[in-house]
C-alpha atoms as a PDB file:
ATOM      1  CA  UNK A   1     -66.729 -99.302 -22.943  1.00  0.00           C
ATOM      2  CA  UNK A   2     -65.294-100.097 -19.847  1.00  0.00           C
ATOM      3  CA  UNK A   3     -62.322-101.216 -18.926  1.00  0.00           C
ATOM      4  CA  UNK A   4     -62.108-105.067 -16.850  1.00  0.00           C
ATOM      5  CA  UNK A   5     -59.783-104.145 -14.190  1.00  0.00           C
ATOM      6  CA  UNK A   6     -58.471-107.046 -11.531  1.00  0.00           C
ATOM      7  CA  UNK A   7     -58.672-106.711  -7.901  1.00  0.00           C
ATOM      8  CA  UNK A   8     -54.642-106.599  -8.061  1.00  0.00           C
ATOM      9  CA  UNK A   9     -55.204-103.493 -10.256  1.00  0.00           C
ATOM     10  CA  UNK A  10     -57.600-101.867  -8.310  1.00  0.00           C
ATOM     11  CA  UNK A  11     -55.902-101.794  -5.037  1.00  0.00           C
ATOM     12  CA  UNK A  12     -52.516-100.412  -6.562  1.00  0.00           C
ATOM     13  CA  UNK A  13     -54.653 -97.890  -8.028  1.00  0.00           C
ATOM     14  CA  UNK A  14     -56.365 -96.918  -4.599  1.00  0.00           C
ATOM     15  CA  UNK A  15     -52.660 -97.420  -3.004  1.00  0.00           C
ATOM     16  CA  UNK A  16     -50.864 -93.748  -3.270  1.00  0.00           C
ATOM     17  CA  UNK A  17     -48.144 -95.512  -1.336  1.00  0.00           C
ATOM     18  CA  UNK A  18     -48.763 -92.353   2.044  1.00  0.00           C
ATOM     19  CA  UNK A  19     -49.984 -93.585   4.951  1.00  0.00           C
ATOM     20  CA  UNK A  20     -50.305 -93.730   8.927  1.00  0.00           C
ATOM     21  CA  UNK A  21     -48.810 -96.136  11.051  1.00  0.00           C
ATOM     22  CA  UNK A  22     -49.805 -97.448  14.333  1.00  0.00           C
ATOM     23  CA  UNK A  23     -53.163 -98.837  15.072  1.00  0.00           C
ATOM     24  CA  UNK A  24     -54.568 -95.548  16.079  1.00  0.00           C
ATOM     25  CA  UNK A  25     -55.356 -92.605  13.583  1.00  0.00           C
ATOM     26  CA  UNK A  26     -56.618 -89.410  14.770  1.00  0.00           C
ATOM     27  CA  UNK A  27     -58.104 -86.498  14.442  1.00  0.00           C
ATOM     28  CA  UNK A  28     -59.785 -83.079  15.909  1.00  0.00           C
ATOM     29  CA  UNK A  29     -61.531 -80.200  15.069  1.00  0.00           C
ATOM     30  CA  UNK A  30     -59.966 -77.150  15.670  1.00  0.00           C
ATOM     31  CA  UNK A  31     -61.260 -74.023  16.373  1.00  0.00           C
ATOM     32  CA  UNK A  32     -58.526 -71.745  14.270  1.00  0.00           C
ATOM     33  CA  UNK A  33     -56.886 -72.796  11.194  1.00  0.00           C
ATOM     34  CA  UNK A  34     -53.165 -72.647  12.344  1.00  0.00           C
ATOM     35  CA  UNK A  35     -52.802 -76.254  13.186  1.00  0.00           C
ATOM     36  CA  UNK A  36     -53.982 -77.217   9.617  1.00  0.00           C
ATOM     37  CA  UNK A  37     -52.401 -78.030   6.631  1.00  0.00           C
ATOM     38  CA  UNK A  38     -52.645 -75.451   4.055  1.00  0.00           C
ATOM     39  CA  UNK A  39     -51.780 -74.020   0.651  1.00  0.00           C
ATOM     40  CA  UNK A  40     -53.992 -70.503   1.372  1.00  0.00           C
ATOM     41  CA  UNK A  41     -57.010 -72.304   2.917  1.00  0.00           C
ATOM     42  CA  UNK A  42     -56.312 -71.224   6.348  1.00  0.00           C
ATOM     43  CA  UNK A  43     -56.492 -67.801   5.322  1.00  0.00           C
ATOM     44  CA  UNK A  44     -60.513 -68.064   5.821  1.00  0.00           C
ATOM     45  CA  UNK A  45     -60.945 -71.313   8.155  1.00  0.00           C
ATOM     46  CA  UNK A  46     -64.265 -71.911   9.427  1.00  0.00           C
ATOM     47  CA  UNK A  47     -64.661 -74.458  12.402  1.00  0.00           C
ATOM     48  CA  UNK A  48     -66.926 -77.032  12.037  1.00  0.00           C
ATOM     49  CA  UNK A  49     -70.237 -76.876  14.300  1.00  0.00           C
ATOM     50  CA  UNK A  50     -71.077 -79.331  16.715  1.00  0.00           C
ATOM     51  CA  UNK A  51     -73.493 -80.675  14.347  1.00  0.00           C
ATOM     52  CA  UNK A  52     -70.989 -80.896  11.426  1.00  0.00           C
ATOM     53  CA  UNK A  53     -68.659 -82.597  13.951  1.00  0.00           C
ATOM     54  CA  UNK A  54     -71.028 -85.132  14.575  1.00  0.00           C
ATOM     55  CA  UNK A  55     -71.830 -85.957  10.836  1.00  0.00           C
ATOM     56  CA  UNK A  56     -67.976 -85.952  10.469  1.00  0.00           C
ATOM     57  CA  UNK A  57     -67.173 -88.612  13.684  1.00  0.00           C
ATOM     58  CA  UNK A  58     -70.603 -90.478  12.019  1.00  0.00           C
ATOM     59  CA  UNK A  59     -68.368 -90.895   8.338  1.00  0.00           C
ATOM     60  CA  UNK A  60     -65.559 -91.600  10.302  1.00  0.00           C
ATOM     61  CA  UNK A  61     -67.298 -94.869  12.694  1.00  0.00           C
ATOM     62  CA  UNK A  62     -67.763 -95.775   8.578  1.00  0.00           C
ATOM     63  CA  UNK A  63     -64.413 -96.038   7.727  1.00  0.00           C
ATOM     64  CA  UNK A  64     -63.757 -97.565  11.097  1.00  0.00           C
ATOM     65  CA  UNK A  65     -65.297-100.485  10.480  1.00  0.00           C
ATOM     66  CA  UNK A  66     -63.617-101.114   7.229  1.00  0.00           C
ATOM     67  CA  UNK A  67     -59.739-100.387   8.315  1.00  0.00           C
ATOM     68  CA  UNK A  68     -57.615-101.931  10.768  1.00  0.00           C
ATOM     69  CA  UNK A  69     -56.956 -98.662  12.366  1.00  0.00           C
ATOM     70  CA  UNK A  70     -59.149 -97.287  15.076  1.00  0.00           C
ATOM     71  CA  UNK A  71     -59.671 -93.444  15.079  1.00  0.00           C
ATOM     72  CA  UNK A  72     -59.362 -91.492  18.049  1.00  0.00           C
ATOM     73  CA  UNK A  73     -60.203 -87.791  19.083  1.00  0.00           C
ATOM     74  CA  UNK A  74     -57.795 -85.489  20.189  1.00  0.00           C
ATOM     75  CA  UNK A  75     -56.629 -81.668  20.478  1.00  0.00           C
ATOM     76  CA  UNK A  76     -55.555 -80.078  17.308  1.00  0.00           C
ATOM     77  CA  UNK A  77     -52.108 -79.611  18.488  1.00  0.00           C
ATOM     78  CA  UNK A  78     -51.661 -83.566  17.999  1.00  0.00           C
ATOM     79  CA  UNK A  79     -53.667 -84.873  15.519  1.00  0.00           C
ATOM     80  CA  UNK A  80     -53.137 -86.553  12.059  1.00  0.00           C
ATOM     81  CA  UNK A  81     -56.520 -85.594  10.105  1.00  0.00           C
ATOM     82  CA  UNK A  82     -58.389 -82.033  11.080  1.00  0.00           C
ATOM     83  CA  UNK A  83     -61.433 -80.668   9.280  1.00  0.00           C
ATOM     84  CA  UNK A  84     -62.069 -76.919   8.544  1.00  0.00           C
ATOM     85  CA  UNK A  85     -64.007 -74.883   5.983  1.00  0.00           C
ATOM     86  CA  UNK A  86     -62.705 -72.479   3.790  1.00  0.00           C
ATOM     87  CA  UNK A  87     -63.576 -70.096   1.049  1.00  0.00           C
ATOM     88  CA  UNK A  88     -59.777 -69.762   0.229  1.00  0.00           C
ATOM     89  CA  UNK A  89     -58.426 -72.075  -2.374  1.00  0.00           C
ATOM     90  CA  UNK A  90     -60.880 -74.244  -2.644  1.00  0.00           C
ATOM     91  CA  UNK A  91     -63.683 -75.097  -5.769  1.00  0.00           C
ATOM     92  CA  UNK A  92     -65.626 -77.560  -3.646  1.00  0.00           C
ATOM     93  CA  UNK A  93     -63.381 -79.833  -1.682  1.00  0.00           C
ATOM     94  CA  UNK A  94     -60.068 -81.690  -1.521  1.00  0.00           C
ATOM     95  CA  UNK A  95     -58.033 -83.387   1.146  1.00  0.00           C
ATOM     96  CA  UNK A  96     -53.888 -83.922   1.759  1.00  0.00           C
ATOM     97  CA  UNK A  97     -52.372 -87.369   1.957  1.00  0.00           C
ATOM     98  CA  UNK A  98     -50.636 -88.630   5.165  1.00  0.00           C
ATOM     99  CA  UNK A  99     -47.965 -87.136   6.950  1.00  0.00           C
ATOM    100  CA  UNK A 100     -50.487 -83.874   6.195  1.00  0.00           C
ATOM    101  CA  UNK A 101     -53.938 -85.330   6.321  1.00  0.00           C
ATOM    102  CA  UNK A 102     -56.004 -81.908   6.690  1.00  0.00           C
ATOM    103  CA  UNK A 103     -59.525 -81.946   4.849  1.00  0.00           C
ATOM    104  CA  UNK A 104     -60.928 -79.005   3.482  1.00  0.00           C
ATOM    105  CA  UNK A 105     -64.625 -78.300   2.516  1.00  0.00           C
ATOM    106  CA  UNK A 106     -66.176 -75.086   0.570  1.00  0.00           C
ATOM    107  CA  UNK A 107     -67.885 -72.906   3.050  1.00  0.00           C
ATOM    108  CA  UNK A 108     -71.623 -73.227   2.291  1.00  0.00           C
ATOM    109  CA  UNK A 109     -71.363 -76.317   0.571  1.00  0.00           C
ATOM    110  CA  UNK A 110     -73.509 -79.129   0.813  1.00  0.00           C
ATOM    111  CA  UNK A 111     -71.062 -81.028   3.056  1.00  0.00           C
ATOM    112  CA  UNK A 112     -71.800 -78.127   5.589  1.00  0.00           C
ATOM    113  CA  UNK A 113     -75.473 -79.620   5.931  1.00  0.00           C
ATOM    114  CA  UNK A 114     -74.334 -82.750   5.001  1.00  0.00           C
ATOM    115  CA  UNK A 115     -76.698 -86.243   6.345  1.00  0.00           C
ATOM    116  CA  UNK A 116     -75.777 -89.924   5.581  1.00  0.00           C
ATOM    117  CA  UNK A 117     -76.946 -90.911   2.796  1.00  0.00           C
ATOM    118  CA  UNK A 118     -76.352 -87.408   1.364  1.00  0.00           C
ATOM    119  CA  UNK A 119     -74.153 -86.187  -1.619  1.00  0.00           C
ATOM    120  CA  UNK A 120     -72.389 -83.937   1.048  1.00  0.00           C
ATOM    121  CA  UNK A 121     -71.601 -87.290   3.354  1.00  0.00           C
ATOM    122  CA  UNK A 122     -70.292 -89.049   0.304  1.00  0.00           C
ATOM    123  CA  UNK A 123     -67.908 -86.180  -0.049  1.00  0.00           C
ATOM    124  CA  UNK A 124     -66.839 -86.043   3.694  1.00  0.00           C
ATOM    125  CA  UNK A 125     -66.352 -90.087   3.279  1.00  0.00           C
ATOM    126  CA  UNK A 126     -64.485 -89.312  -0.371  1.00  0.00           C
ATOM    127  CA  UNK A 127     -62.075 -86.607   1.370  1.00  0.00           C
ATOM    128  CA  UNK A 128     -61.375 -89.505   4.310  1.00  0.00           C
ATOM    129  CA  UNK A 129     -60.145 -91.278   2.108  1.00  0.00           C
ATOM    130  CA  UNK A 130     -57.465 -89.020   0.600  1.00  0.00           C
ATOM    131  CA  UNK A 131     -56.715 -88.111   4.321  1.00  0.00           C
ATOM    132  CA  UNK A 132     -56.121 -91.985   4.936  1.00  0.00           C
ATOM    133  CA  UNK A 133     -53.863 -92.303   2.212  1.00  0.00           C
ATOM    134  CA  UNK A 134     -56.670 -93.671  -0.931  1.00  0.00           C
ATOM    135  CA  UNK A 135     -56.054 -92.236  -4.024  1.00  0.00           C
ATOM    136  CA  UNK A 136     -58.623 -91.947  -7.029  1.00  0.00           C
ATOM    137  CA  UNK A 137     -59.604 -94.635  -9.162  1.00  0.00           C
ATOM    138  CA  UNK A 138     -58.290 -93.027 -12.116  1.00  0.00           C
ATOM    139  CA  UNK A 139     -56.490 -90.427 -13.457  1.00  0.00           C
ATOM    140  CA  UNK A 140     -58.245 -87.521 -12.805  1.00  0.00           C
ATOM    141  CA  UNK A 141     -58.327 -84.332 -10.180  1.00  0.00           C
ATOM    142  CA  UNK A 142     -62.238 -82.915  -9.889  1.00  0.00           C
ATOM    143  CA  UNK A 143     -62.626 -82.373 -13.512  1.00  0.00           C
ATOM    144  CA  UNK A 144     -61.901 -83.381 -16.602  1.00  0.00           C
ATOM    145  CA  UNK A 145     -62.498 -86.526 -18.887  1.00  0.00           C
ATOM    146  CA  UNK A 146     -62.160 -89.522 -17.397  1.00  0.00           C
ATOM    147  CA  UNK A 147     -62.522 -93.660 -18.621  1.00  0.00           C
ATOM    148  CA  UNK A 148     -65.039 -95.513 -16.519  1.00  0.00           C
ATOM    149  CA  UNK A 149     -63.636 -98.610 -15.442  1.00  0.00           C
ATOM    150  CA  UNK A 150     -65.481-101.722 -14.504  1.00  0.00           C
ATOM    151  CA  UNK A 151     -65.393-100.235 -10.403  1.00  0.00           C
ATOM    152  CA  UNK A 152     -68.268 -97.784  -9.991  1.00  0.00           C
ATOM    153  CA  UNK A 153     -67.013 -96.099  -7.361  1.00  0.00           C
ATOM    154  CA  UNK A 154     -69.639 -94.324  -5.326  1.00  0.00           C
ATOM    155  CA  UNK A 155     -71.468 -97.689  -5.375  1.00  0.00           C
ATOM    156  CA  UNK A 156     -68.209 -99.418  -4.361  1.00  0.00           C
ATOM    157  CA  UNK A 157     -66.316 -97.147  -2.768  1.00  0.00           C
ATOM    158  CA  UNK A 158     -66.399 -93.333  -1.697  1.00  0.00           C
ATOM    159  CA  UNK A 159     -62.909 -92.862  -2.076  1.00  0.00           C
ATOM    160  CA  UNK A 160     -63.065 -94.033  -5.547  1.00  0.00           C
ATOM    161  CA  UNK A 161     -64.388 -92.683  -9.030  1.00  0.00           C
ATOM    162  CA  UNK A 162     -64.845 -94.212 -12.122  1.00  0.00           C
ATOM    163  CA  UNK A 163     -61.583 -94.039 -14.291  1.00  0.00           C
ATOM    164  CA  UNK A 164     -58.469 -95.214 -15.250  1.00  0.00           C
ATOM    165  CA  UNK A 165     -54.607 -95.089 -14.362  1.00  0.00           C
ATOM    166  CA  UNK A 166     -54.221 -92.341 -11.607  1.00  0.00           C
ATOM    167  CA  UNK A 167     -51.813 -89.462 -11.244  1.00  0.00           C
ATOM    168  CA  UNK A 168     -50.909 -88.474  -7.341  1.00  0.00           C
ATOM    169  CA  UNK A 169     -50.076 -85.071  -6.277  1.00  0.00           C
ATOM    170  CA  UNK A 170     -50.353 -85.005  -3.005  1.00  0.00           C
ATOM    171  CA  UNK A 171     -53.747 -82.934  -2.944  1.00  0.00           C
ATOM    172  CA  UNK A 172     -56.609 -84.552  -3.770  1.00  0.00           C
ATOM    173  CA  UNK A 173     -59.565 -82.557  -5.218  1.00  0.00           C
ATOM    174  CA  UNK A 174     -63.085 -84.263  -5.795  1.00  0.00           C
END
């Protein structure tokens, strides 16, 4: 059965209490892993290709037009949220919370040929959402048994999943 959350409940579930400030967010690609945030990913970064990039700026126009914030691309030297792959550290994805906001994605996962619509954009739109501060809907980290809640959250919300009370750590896996 599932729980009958309330709005109110939802969004301090969502709210993990990190985020940016200012109007602007942004973010870059970078070509080498040293300007990333990492527990042992960066040990086997992997750029993103021009056409990743583009799928990437495409999920984040998406969450554009549901924040206030406007993102904007710059270096790596500068930026709040950077994308890389890894094979370090890493099941399938995971993101860190603002002030860190670096997303990582498996190397030769699906999010590598990743189109909207796509489990692998739904993951790059999921990850976003750690990086912009979201957390899970409930109280879960990639695995384990969770409570669905009356919020299915892929059909909601790609940040989201379908659970209860959440735990924050900082890193986010999905």
């Amino acid at each position: 059965m599932a729980a009958n959350w309330t709005l109110t409940q939802v969004l301090q579930q969502l709210d993990s209490h990190s985020r940016w400030s200012g109007p602007t967010i942004t973010y870059a690609f970078p070509s080498t892993g040293s300007g990333l945030y990492s527990q042992g990913e960066a040990a086997s970064f992997r750029a993103l290709n021009g056409t990743q990039q583009a799928t990437f700026i495409q999920a984040m126009q998406t969450w554009d037009d549901l924040i206030p914030q406007s993102f904007q691309q710059v270096s790596s030297a500068t930026s709040n949220i950077e994308f890389g792959f890894t094979t370090s550290n890493i099941d399938y994805a995971h993101a860190f919370y603002p002030p860190n906001g670096s997303v990582w994605f498996k190397t030769g996962s699906d999010v590598a040929t990743a189109s909207i619509g796509s489990y692998g954009f739904t993951t790059i739109m999921h990850e976003l959402g750690h990086a912009l501060g979201l957390n899970h809907m409930g109280n879960y980290n990639g695995e384990g048994n969770w409570t669905p809640s009356s919020f299915r959250t892929h059909a909601c919300c790609p940040s989201c999943h379908t659970s209860g009370p959440a735990a924050a750590s900082g890193r986010m896996k999905s």
